[in-house]
N, C-alpha and C. Protein backbone atom coordinates (compact mmCIF):
# COMPACT_ATOMS: atom_id res chain seq x y z
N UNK A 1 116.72 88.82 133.07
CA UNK A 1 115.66 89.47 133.82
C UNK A 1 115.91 90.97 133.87
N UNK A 2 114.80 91.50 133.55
CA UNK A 2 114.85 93.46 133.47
C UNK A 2 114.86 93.88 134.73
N UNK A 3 115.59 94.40 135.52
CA UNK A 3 115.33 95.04 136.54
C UNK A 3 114.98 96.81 136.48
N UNK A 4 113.70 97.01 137.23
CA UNK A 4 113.51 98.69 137.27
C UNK A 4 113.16 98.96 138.65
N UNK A 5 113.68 100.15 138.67
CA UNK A 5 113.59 101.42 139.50
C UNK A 5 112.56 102.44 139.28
N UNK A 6 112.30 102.74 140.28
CA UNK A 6 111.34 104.16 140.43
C UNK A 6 112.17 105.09 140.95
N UNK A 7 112.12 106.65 140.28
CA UNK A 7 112.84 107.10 140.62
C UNK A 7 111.82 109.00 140.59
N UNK A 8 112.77 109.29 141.38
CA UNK A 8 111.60 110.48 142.52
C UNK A 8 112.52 111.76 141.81
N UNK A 9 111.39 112.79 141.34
CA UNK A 9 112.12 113.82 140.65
C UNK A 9 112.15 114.87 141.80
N UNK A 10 112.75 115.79 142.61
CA UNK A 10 112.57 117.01 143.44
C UNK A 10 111.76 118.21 142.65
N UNK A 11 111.73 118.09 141.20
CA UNK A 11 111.02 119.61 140.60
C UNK A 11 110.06 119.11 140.30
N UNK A 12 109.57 118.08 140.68
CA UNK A 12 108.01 117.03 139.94
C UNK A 12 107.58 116.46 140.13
N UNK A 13 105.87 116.16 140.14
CA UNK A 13 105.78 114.43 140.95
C UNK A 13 105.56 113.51 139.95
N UNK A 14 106.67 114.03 138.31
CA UNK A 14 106.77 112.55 137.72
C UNK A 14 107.57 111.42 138.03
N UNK A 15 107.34 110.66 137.32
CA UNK A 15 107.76 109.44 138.01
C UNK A 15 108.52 108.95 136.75
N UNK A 16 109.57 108.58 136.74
CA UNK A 16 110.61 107.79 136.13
C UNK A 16 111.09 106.75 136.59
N UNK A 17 110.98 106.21 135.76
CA UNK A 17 110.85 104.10 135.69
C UNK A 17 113.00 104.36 135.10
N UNK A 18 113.72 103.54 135.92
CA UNK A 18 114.94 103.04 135.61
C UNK A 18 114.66 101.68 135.25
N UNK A 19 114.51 101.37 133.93
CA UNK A 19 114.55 99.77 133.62
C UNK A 19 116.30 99.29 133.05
N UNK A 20 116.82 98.46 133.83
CA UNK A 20 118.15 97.55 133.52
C UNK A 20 117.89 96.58 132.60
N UNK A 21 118.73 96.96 131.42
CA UNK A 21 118.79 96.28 130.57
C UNK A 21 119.42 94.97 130.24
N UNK A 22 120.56 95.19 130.41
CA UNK A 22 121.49 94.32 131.10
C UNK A 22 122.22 93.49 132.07
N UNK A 23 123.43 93.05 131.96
CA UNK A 23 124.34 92.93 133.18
C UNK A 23 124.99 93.72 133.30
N UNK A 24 125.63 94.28 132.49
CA UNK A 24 126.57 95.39 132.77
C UNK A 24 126.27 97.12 133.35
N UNK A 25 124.52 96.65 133.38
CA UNK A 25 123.79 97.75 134.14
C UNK A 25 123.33 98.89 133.31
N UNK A 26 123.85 98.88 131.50
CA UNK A 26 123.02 99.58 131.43
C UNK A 26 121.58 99.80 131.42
N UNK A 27 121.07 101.03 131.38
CA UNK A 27 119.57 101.17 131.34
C UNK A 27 119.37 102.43 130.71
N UNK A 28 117.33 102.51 130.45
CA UNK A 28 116.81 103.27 129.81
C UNK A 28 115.97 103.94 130.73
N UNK A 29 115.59 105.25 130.78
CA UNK A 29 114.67 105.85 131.66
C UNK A 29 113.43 106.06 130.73
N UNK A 30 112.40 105.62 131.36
CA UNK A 30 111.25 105.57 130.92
C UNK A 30 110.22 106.71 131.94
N UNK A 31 109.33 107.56 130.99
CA UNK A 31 108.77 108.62 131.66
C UNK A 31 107.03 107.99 132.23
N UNK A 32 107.12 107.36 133.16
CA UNK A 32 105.91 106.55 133.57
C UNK A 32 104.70 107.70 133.59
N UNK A 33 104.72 109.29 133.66
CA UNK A 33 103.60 109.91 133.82
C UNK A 33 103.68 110.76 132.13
N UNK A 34 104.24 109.90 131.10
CA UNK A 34 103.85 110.97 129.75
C UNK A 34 103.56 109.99 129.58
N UNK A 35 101.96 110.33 129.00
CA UNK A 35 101.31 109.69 128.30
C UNK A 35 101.49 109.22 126.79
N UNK A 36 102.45 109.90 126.20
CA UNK A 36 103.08 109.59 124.83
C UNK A 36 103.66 108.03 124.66
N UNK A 37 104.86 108.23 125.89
CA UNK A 37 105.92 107.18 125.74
C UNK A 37 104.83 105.83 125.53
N UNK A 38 103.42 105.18 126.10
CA UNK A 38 102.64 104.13 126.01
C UNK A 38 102.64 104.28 124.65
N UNK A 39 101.71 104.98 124.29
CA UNK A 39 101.10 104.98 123.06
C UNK A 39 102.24 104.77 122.01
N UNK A 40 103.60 105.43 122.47
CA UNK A 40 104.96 105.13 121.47
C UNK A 40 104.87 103.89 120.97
N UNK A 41 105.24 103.25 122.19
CA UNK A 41 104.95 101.59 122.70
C UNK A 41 104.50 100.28 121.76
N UNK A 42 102.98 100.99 121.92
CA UNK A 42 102.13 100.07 120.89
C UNK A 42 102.36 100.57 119.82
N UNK A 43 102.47 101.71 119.19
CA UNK A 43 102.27 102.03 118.13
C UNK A 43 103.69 101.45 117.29
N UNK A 44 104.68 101.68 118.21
CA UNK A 44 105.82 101.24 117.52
C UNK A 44 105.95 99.84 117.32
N UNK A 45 105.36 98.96 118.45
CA UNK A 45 105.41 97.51 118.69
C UNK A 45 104.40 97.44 117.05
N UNK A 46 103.04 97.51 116.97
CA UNK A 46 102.48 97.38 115.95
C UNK A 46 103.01 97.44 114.65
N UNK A 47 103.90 98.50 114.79
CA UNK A 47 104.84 98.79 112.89
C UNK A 47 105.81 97.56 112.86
N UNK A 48 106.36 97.34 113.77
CA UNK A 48 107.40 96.14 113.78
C UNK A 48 106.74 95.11 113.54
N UNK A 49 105.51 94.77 114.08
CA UNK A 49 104.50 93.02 113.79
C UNK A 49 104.65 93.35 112.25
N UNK A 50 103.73 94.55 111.67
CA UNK A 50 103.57 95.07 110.70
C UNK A 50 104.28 94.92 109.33
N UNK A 51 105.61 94.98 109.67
CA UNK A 51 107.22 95.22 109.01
C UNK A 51 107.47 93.71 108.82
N UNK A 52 107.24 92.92 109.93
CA UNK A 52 107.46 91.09 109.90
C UNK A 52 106.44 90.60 109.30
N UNK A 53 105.52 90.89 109.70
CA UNK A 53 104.07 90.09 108.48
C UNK A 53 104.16 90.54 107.17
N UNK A 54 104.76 91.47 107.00
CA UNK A 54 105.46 91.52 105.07
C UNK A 54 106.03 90.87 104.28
N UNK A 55 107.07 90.47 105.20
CA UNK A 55 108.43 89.59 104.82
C UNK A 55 108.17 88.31 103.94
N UNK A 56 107.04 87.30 104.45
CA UNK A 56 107.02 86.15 104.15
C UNK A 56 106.55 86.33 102.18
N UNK A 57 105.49 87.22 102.22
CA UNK A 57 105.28 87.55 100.57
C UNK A 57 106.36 88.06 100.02
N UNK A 58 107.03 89.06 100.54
CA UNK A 58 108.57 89.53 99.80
C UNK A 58 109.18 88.84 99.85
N UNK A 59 109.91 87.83 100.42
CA UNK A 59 110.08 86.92 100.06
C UNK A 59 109.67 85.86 99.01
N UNK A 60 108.70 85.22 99.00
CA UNK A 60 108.07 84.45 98.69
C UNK A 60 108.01 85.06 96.76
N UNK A 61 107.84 86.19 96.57
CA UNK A 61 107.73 86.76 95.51
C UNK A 61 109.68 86.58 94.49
N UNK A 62 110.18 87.11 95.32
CA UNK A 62 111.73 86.90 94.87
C UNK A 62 111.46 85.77 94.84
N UNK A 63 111.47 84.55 95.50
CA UNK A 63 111.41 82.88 95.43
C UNK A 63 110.87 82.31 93.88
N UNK A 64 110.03 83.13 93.40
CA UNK A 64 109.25 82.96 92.24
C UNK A 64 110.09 83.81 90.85
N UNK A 65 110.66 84.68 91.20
CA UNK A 65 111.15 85.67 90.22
C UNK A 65 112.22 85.02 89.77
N UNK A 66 112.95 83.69 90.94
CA UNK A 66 113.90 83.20 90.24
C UNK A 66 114.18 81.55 90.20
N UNK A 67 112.76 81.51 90.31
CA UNK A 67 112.10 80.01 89.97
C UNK A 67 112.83 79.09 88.47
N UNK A 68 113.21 78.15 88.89
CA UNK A 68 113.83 77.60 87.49
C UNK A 68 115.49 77.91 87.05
N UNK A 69 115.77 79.35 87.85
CA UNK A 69 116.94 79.50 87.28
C UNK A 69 118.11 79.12 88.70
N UNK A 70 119.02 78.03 88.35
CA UNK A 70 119.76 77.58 89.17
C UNK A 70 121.52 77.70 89.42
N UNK A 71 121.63 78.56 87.75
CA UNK A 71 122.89 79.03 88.00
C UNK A 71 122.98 79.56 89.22
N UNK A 72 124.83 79.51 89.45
CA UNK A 72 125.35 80.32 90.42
C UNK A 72 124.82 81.89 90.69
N UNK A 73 125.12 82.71 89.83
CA UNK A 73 125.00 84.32 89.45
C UNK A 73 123.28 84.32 89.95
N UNK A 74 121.99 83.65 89.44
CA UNK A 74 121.35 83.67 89.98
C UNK A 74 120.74 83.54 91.64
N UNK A 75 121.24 82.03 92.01
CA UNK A 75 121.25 81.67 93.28
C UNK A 75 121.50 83.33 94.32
N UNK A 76 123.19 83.22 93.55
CA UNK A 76 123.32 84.77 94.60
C UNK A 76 122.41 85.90 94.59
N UNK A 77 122.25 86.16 93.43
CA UNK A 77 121.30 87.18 93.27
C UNK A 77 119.99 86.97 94.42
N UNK A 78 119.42 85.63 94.42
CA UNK A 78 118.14 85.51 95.40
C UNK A 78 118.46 85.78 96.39
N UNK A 79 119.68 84.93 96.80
CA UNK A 79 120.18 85.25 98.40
C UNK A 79 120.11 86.79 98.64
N UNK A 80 120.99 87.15 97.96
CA UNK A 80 120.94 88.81 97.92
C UNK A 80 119.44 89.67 98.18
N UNK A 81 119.36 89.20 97.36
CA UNK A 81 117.31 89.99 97.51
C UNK A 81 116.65 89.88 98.85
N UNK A 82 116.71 88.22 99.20
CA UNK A 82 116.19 87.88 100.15
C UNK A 82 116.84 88.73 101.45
N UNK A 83 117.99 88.67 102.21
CA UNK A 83 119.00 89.29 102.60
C UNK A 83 118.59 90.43 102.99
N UNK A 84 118.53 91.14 101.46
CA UNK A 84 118.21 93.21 101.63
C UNK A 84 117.05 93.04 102.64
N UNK A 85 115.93 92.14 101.88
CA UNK A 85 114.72 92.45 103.03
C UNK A 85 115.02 92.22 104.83
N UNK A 86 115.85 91.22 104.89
CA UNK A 86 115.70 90.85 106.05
C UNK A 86 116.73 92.04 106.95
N UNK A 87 117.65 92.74 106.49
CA UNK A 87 118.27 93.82 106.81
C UNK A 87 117.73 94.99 106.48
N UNK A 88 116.88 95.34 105.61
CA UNK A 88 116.01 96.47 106.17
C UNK A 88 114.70 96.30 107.10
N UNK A 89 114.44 95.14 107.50
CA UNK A 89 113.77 94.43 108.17
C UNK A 89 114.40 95.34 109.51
N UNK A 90 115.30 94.62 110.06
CA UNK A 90 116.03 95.08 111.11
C UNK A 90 116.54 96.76 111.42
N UNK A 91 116.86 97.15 110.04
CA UNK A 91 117.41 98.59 110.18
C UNK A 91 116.20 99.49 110.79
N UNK A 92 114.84 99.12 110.26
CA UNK A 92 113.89 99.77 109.95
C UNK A 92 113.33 99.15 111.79
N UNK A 93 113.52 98.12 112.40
CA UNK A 93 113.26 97.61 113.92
C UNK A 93 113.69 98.47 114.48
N UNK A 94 114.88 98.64 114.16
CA UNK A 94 115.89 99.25 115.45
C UNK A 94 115.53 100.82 115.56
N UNK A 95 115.30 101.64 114.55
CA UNK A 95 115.05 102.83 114.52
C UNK A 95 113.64 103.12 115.33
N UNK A 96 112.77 101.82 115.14
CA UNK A 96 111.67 102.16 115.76
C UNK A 96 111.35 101.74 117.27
N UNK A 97 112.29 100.70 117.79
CA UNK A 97 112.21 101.36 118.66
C UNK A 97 113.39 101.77 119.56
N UNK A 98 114.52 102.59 118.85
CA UNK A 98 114.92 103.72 119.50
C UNK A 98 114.45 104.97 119.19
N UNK A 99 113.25 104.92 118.61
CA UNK A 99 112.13 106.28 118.18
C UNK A 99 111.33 105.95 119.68
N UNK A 100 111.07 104.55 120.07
CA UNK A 100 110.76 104.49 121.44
C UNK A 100 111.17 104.86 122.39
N UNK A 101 112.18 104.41 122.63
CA UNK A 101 113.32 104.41 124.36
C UNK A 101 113.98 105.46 124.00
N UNK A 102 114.72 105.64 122.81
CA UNK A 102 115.49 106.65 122.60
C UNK A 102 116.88 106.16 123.41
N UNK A 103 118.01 107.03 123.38
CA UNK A 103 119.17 106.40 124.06
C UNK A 103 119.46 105.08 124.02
N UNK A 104 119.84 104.80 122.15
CA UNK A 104 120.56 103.66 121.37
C UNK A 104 120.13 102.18 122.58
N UNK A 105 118.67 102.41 122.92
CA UNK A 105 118.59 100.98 123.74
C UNK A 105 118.89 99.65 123.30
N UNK A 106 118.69 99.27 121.86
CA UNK A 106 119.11 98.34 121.21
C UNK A 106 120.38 97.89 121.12
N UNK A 107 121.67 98.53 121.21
CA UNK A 107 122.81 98.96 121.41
C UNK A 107 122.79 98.12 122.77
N UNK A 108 122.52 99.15 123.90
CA UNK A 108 122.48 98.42 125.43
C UNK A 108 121.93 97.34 125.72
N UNK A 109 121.06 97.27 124.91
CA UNK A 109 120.26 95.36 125.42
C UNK A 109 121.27 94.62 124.65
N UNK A 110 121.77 94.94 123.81
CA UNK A 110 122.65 94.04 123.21
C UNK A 110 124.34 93.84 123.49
N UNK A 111 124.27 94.58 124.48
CA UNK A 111 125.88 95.32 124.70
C UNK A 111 126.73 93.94 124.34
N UNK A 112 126.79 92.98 124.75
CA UNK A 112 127.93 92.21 124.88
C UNK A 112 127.98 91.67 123.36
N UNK A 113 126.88 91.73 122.90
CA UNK A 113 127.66 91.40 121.02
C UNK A 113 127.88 92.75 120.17
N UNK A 114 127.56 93.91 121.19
CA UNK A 114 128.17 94.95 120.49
C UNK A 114 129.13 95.45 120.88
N UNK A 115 129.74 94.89 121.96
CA UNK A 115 131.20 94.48 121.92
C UNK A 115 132.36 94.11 121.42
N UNK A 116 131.61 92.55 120.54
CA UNK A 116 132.47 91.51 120.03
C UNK A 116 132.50 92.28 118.52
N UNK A 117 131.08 92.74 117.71
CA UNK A 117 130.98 92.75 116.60
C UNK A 117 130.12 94.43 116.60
N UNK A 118 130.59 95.05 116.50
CA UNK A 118 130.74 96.38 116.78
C UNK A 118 129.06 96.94 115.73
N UNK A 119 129.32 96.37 114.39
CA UNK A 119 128.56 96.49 113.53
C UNK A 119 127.44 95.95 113.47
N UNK A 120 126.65 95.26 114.39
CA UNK A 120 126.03 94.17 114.55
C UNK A 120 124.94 94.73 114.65
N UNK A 121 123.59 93.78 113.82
CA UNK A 121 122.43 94.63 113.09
C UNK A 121 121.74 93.02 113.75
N UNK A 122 120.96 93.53 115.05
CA UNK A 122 120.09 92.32 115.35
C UNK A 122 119.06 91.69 114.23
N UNK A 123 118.86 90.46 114.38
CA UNK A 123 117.28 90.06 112.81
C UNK A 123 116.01 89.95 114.10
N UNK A 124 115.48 89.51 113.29
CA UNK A 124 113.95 89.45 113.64
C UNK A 124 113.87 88.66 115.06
N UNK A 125 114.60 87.66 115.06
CA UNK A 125 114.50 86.90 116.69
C UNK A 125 114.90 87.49 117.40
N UNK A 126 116.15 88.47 117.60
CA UNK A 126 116.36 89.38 118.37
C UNK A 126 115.50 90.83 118.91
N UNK A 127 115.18 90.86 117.43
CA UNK A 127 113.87 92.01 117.77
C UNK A 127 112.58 91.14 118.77
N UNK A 128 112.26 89.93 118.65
CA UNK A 128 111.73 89.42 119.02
C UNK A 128 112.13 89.21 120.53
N UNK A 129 113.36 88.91 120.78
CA UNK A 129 113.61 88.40 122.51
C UNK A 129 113.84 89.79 123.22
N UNK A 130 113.87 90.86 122.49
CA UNK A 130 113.87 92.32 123.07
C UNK A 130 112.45 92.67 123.37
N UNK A 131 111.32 92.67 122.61
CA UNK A 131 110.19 93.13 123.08
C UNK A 131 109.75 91.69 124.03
N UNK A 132 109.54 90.27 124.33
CA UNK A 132 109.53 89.94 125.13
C UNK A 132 109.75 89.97 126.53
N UNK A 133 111.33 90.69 126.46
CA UNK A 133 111.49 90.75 127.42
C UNK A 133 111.43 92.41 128.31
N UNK A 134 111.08 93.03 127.60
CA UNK A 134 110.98 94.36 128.05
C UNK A 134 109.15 94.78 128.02
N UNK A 135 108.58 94.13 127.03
CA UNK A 135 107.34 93.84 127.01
C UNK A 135 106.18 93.68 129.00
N UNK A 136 106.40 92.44 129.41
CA UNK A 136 105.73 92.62 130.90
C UNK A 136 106.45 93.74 131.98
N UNK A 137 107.67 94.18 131.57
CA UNK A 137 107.91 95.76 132.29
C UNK A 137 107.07 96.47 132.07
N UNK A 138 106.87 97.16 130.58
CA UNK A 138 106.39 98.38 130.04
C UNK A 138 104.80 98.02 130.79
N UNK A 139 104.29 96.82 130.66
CA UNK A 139 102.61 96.38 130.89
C UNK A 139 102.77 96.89 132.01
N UNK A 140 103.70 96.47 133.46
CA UNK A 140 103.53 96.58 134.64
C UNK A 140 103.79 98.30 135.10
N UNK A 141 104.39 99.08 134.40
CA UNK A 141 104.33 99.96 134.66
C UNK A 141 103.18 101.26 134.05
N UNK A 142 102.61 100.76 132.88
CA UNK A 142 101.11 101.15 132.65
C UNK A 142 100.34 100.77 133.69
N UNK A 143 100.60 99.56 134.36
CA UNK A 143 99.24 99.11 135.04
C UNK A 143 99.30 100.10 136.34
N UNK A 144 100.38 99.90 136.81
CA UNK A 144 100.89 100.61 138.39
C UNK A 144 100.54 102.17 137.93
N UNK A 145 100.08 102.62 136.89
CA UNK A 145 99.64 104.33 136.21
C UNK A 145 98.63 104.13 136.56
N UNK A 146 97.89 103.49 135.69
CA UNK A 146 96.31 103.51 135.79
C UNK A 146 95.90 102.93 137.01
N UNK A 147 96.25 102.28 138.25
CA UNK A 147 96.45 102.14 139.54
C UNK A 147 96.02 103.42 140.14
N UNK A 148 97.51 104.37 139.95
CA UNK A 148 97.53 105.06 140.62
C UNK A 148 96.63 106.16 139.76
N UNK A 149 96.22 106.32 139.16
CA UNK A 149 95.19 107.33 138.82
C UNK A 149 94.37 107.26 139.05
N UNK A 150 93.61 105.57 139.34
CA UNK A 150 92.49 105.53 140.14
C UNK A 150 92.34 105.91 141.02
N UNK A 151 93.27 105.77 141.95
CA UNK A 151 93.39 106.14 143.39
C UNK A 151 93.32 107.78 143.45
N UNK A 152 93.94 108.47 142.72
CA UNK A 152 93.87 109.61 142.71
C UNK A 152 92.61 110.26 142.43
N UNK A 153 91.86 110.08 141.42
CA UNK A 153 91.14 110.19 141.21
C UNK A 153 89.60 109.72 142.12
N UNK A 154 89.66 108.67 142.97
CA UNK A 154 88.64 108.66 143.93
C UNK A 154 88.83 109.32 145.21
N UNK A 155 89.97 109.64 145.29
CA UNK A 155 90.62 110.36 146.58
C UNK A 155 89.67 111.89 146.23
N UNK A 156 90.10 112.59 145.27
CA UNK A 156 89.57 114.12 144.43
C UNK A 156 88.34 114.07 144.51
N UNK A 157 87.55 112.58 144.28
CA UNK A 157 86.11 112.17 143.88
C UNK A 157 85.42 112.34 145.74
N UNK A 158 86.27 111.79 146.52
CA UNK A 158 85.59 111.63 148.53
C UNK A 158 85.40 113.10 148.56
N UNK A 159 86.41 114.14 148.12
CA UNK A 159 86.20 115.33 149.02
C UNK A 159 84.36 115.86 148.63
N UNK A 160 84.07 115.34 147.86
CA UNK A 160 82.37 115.87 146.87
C UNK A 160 81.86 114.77 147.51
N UNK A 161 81.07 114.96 148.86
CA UNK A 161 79.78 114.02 149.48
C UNK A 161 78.29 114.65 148.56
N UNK A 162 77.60 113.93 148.60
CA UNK A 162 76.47 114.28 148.24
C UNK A 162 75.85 115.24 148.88
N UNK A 163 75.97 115.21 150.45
CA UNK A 163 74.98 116.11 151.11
C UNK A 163 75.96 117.19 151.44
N UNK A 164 76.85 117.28 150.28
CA UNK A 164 77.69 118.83 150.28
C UNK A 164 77.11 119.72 149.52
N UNK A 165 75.91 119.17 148.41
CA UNK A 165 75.53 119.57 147.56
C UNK A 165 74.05 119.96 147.74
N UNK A 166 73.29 121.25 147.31
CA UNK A 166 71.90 120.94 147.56
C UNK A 166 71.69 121.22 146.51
N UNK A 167 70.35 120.44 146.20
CA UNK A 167 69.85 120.32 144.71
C UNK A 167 69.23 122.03 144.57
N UNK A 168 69.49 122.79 142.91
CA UNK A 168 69.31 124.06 142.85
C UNK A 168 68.22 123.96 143.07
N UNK A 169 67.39 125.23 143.31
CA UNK A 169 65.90 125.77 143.74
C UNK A 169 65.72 126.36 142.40
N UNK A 170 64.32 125.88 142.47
CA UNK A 170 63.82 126.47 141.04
C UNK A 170 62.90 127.63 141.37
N UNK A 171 63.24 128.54 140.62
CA UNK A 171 62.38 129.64 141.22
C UNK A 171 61.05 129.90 140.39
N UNK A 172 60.24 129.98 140.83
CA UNK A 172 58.78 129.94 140.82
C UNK A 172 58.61 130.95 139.69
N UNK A 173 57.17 130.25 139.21
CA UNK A 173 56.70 131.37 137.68
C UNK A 173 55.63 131.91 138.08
N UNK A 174 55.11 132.98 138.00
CA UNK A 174 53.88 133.27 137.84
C UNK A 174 53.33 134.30 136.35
């Protein structure tokens, strides 16, 4: 379970989201009033669907390239092929979204097998149980934005009554 914080700047009235990544407490600060970091979000979430809905034809294509041939030297060779994709699969995840969070979050959501195995290059299910689970944070803290912008925004909207206003006078032709 992600735990976050709101957290109160003294030079600003942005708002920074502390989301816990972990157990061991680390976390990522998320800038809840830049409008970038959302759009990061999807856009980055989208390249990653993007990057996985490839796979199955690249694959599938190597599968064919070495159709029939069952030697050893071959076999490896497929594995191999297959493999590269699924590790630039991942290389190409992780960059995007620490092009998101920034501050090696992938690293911290993963701390305890980057512990054990220092080198450790999550695959696709991992990319997968990471945006799941950080996924209804990021939603809830868009929503609690556009919340509060409403509010702001009808608050700005009360001080303008109608009968503050008089309709202009048209001044007469002759």
């Amino acid at each position: 379970m992600i735990n976050i914080e709101q957290l109160k700047t003294e030079s600003s009235s942005t708002n920074i989201i502390q989301m816990e990544l972990n157990d061991f407490g680390d976390y990522v600060m998320i800038p809840a009033d830049e409008p970038m970091f959302f759009d990061r979000f999807v856009k980055g979430y989208k390249s990653i669907i993007n990057l996985a809905d490839d796979i199955p034809a690249r694959i599938e294509e190597i599968k064919k390239k070495y159709k029939g041939k069952e030697d050893f030297s071959s076999e490896l060779d497929k594995i191999t092929e297959i493999s590269s994709i699924n590790v630039n699969f991942s290389e190409e995840a992780v960059k995007v979204i620490d092009g998101i969070f920034a501050d090696d979050v992938i690293k911290k959501y993963f701390r305890d097998v980057y512990e054990v195995i220092p080198n450790f290059l999550p695959d696709a299910d991992c990319i997968i149980d990471f945006f799941e689970n950080v996924t209804p944070t990021i939603e809830k803290i868009f929503n609690q934005k556009m919340e509060r912008q409403e509010k702001q925004r009808k608050a700005r909207m009360a001080k303008y009554q109608p009968q503050d206003h008089k309709k202009p006078q048209r001044k007469g032709t002759k």
